[in-house]
Protein backbone atom coordinates (compact mmCIF):
# COMPACT_ATOMS: atom_id res chain seq x y z
CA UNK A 1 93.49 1.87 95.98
CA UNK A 2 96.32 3.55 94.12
CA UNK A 3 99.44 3.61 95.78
CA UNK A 4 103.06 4.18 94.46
CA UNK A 5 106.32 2.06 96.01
CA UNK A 6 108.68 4.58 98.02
CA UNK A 7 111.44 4.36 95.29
CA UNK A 8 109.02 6.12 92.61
CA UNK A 9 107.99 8.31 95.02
CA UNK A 10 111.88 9.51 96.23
CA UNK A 11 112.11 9.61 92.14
CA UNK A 12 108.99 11.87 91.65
CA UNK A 13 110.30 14.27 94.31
CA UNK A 14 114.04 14.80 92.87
CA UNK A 15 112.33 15.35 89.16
CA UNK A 16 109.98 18.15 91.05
CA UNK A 17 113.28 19.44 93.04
CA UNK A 18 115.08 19.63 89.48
CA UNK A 19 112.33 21.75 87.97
CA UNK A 20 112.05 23.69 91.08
CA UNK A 21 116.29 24.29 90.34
CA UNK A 22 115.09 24.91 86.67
CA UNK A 23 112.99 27.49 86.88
CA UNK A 24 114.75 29.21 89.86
CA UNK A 25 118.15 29.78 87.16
CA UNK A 26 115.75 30.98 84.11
CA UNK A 27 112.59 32.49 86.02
CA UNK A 28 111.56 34.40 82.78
CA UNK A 29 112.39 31.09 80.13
CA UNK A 30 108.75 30.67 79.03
CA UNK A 31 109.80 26.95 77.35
CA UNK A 32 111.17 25.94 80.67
CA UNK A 33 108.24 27.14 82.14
CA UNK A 34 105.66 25.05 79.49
CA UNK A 35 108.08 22.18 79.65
CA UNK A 36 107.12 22.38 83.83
CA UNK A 37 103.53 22.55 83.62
CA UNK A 38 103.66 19.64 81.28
CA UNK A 39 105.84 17.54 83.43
CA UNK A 40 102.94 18.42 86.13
CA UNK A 41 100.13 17.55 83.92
CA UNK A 42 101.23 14.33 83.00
CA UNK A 43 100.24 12.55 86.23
CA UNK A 44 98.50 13.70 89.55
CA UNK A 45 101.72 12.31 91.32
CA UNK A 46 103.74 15.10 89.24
CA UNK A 47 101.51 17.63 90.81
CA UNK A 48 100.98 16.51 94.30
CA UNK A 49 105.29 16.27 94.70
CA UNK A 50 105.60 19.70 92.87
CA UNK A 51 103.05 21.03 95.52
CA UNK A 52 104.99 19.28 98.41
CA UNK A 53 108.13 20.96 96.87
CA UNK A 54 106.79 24.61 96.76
CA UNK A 55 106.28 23.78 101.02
CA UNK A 56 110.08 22.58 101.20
CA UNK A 57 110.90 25.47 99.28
CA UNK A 58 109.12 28.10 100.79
CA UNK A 59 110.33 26.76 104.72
CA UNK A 60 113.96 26.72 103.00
CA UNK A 61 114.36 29.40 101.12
CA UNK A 62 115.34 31.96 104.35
CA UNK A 63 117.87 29.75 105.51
CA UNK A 64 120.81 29.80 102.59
CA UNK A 65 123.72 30.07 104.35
CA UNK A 66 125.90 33.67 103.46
CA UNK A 67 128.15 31.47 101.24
CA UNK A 68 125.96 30.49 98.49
CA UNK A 69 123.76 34.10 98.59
CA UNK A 70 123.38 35.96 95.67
CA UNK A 71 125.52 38.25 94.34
CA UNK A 72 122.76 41.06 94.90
CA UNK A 73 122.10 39.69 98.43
CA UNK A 74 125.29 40.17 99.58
CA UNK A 75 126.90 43.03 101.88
CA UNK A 76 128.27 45.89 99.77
CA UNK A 77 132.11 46.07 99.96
CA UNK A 78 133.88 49.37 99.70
CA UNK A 79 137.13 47.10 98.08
CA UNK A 80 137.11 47.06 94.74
CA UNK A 81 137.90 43.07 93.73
CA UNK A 82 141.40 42.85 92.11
CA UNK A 83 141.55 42.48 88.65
CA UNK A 84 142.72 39.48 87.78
CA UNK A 85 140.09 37.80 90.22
CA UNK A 86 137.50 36.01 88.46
CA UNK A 87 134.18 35.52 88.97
CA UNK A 88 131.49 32.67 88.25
CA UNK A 89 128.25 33.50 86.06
CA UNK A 90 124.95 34.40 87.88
CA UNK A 91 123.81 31.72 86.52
CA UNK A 92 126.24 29.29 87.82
CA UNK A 93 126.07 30.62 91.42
CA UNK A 94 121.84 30.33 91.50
CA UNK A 95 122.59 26.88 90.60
CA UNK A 96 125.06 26.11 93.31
CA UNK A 97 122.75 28.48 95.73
CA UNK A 98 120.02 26.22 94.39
CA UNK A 99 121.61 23.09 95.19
CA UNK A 100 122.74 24.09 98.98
CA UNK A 101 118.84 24.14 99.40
CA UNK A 102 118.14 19.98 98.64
CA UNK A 103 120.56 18.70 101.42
CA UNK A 104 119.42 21.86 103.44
CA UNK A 105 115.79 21.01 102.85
CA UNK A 106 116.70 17.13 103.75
CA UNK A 107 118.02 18.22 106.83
CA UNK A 108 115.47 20.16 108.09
CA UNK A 109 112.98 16.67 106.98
CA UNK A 110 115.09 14.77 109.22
CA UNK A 111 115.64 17.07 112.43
CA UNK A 112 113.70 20.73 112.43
CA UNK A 113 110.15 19.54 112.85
CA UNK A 114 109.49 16.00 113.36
CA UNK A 115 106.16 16.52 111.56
CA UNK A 116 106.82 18.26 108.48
CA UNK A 117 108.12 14.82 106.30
CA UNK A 118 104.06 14.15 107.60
CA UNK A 119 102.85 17.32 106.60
CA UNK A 120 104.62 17.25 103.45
CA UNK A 121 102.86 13.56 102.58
CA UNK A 122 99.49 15.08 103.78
CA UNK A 123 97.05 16.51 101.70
CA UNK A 124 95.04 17.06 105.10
CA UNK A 125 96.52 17.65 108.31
CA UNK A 126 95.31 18.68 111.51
CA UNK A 127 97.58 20.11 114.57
CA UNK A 128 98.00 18.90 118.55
CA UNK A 129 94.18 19.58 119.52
CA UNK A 130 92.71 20.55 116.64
CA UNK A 131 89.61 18.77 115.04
CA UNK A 132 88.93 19.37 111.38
CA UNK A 133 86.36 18.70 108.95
CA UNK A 134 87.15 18.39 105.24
CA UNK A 135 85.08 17.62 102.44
CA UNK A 136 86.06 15.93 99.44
CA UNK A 137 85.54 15.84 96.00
CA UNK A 138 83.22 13.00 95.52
CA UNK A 139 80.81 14.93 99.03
CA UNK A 140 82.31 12.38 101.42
CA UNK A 141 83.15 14.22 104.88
CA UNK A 142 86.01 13.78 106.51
CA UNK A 143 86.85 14.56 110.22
CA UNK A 144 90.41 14.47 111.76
CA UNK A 145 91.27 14.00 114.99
CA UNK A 146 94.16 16.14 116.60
CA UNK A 147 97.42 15.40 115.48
CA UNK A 148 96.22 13.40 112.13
CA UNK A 149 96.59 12.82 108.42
CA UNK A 150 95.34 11.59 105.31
CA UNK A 151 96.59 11.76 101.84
CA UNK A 152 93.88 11.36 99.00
CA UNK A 153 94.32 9.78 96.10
CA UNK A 154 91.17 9.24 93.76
CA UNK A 155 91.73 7.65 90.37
CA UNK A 156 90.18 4.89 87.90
CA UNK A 157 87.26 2.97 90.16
CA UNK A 158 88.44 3.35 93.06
CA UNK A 159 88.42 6.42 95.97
CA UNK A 160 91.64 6.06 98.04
CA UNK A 161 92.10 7.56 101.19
CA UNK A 162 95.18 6.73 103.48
CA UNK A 163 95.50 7.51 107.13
CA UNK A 164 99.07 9.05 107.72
CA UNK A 165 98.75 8.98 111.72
CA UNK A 166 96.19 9.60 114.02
CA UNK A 167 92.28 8.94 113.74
CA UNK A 168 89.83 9.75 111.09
CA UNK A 169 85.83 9.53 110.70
CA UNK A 170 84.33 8.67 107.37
CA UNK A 171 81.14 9.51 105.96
CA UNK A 172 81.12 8.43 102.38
CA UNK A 173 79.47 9.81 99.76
CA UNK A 174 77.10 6.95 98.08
CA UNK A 175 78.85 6.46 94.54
CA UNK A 176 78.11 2.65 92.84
CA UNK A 177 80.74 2.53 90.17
CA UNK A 178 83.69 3.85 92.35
CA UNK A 179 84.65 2.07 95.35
CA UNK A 180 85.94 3.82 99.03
CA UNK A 181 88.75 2.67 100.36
CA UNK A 182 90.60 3.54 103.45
CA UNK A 183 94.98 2.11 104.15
CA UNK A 184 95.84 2.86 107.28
CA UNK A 185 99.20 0.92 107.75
CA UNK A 186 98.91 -2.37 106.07
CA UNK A 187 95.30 -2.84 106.68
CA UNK A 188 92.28 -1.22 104.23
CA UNK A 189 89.26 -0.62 104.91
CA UNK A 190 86.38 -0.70 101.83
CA UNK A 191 82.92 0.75 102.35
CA UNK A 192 79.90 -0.58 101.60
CA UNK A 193 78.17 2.56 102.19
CA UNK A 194 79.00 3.92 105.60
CA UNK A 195 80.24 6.35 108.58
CA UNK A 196 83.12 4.41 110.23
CA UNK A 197 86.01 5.43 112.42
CA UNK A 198 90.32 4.42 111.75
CA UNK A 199 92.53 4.59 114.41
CA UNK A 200 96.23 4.11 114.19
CA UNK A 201 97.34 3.79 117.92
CA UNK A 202 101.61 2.21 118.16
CA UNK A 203 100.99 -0.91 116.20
CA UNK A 204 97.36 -1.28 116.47
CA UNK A 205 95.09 -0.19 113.99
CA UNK A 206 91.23 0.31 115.00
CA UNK A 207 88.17 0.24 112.70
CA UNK A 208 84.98 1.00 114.28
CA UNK A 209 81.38 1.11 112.54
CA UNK A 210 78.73 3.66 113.25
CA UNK A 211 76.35 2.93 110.44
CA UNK A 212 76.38 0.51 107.66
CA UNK A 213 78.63 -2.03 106.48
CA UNK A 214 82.60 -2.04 105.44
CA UNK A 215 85.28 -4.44 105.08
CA UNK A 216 88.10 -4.94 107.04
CA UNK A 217 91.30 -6.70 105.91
CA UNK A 218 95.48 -7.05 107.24
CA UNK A 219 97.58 -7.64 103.81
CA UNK A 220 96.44 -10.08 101.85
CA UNK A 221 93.97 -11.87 104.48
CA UNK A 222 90.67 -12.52 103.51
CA UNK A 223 88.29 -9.94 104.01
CA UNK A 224 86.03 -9.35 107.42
CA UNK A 225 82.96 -7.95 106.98
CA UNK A 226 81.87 -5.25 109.82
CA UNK A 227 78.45 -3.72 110.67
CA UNK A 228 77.00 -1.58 112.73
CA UNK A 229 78.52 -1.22 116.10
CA UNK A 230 81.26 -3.77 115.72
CA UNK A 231 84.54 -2.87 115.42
CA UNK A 232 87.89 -4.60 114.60
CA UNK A 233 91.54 -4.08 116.11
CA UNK A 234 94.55 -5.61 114.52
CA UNK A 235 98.23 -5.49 115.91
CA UNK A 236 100.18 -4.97 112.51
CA UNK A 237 103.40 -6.38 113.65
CA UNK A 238 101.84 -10.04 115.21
CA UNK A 239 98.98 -9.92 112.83
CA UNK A 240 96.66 -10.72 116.10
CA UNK A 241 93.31 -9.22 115.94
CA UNK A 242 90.37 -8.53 117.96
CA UNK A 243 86.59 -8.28 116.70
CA UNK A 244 84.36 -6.91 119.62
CA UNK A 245 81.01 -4.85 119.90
CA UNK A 246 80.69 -1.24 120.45
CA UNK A 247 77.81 1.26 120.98
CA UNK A 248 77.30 2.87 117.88
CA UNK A 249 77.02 6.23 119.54
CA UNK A 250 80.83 5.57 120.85
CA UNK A 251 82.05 5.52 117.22
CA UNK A 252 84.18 8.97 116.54
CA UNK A 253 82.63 10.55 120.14
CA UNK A 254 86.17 12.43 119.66
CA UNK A 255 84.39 14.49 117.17
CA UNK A 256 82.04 16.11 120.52
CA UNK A 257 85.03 16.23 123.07
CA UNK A 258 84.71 12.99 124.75
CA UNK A 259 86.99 10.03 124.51
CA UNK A 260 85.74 7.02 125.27
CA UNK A 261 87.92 4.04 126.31
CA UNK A 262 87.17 0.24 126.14
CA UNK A 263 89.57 -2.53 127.37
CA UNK A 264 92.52 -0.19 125.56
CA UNK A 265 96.06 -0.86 127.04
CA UNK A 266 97.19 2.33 129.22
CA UNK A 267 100.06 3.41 126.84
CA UNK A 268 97.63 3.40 124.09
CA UNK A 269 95.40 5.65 125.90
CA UNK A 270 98.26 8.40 126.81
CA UNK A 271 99.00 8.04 122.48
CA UNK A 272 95.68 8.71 122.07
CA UNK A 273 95.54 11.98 125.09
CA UNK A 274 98.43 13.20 123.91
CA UNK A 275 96.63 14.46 120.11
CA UNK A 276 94.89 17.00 122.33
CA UNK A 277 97.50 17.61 125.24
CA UNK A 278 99.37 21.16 125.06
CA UNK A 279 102.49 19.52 125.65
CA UNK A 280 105.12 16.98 125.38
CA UNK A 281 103.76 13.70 127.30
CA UNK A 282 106.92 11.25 127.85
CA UNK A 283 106.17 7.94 129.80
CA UNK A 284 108.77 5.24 131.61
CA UNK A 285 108.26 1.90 132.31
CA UNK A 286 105.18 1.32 129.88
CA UNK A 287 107.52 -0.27 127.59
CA UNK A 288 105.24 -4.07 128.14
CA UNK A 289 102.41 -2.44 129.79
CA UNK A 290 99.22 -4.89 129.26
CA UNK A 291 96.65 -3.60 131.50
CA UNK A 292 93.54 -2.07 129.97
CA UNK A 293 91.60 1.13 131.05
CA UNK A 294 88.25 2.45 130.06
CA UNK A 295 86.23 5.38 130.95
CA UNK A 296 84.83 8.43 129.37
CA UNK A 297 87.54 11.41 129.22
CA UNK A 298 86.56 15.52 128.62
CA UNK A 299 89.06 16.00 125.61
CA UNK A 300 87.95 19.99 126.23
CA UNK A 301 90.10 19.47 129.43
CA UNK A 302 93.25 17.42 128.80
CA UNK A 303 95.34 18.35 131.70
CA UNK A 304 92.50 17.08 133.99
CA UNK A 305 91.63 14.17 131.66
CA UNK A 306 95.31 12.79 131.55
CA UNK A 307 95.53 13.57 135.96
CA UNK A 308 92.35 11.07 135.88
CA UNK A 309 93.29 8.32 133.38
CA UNK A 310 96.92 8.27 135.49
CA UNK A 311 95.18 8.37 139.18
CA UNK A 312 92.89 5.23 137.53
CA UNK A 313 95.89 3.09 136.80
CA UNK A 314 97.52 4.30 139.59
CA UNK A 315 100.60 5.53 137.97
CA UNK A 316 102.33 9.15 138.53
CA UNK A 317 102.13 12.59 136.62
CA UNK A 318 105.52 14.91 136.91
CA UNK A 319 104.90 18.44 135.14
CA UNK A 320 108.29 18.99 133.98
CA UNK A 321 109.58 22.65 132.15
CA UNK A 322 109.16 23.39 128.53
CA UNK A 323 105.87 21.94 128.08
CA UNK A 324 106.85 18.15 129.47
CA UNK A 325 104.86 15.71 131.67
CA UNK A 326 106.58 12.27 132.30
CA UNK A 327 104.43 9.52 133.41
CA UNK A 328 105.88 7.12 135.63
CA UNK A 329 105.01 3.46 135.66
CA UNK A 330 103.67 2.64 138.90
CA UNK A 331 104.28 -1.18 140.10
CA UNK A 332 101.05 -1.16 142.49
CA UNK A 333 99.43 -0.37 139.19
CA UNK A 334 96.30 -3.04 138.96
């Protein structure tokens, strides 16, 4: 899989910010414009950070504070401006205007929407509840769960797919001379011509196989191999894992409205709920919960799902206002 370290990536993003400055001072400078879409040509990363830009921008671009608006967008004055003040080029105030817009933009990263630094890594995204099914360019299907994300990247031999957050079912498109790969975390996943399910649930990362074979492996650990109905859980931080059978039918079951649970700890269950639950879910005292749960939950009905997962472990359900549920840790929980 092709992957870039987070410095080149930060780097790739400032050179797409600068041409995004660029072109903003000299909209109608056709070299600047061809010296752009070569800068984008020369490498799909080019692209994919200029396209990530244009979001930044566009969610941005409202919010310039009066200070730094152009002179056009300004409030007409009836006073005349003495003479002897003087006054900056247009072109120098689009530039600082410009430049408000990069801390402005990092802000807004950092604090307005805790999703949209995910959004803005994700090719594919899917919202709280929403189930989506993308095909890619190869013919291999794609279905995300609620609240999930990939990011593609497909180059040389190799088709690379990494799972942002959330869950995601695979059904690869047969292709012998380039492999399928899925990162999730520091584990990857390689088919060997499949449908298989990733999870990423806290720590734990879940891959479950439906059909056919894949590979499983944490870092540089030797490979496992996986078939049908098996899957394999590994706790990223520890590095302890757990290989156990599954019904095949189970695998992705999300993808129908049911969630089926097997000997999953109860705060990993609510992680998993809350994808499809119309609100906020906070929990207390789960911090070292260890306890596992199972059962079969109607995703199509969340509120009722979550009341019966929380009456099974015996812990309590507050509806708070604003959209927030807080689940209490119970300590006659089984």
């Amino acid at each position: 899989m092709s992957t870039q370290p987070t410095q080149d990536a930060g780097r790739v993003m400032l050179e797409a910010a600068t041409w995004k400055i660029r072109l903003n001072e000299a909209r109608h400078d056709e070299t600047v414009q061809a010296e752009c879409a070569a800068w984008r040509a020369l490498d799909p990363a080019h692209e994919r950070a200029w396209r990530r830009m244009e979001r930044v921008w566009a969610v941005t671009g409202e919010l310039l504070p009066p200070m730094v608006q152009a002179p056009d967008q300004r409030p007409a004055t009836s006073c005349p401006p003495a003479a002897s003040r003087s006054y900056a080029p247009l072109r120098r105030r689009l530039r600082i205007a410009a430049g408000c817009m990069l801390p402005l933009a990092a802000s807004l990263l950092a604090f307005a929407t805790p999703d949209l630094m995910l959004r803005l890594r994700a090719d594919y995204y899917t919202k709280t509840g929403e189930t989506r099914t993308v095909i890619l360019s190869d013919a291999t299907a794609v279905t995300l769960a609620g609240h999930s994300a990939i990011a593609v990247h497909y180059s040389g031999r190799e088709r690379g797919v990494t799972l942002l957050a959330g869950e995601a079912f695979f059904n690869v498109a047969h292709d012998g001379k380039h492999g399928f790969a899925v990162r999730a975390g520091n584990v990857t996943a390689r088919d060997i011509g499949t449908t298989f399910d990733v999870q990423m649930t806290g720590p734990d990362v879940r891959v479950a196989v439906r059909e056919g074979i894949v590979d499983v492996a944490r870092q540089s650990d030797p490979a496992l191999r996986l078939t049908a109905g098996q899957q394999w859980t590994v706790d990223q931080h520890t590095g302890k894992t757990h290989r156990g059978a599954i019904d095949p039918d189970e695998v992705g079951s999300w993808r129908s409205g049911q969630m089926v649970l097997n000997d999953v700890r109860f705060s990993e269950a609510i992680e998993v709920m809350g994808r499809y639950y119309p609100g906020t879910i906070v929990t207390h005292g789960l911090e070292h919960d260890t306890i596992p749960v199972g059962g079969v939950y109607d995703l199509r009905h969340p509120r009722e799902a979550l009341e019966a997962l929380c009456a099974l472990h015996g812990n309590r359900l507050v509806s708070l206002p604003a959209g927030f549920t807080l689940i209490l840790a119970s300590h006659n929980a089984p």
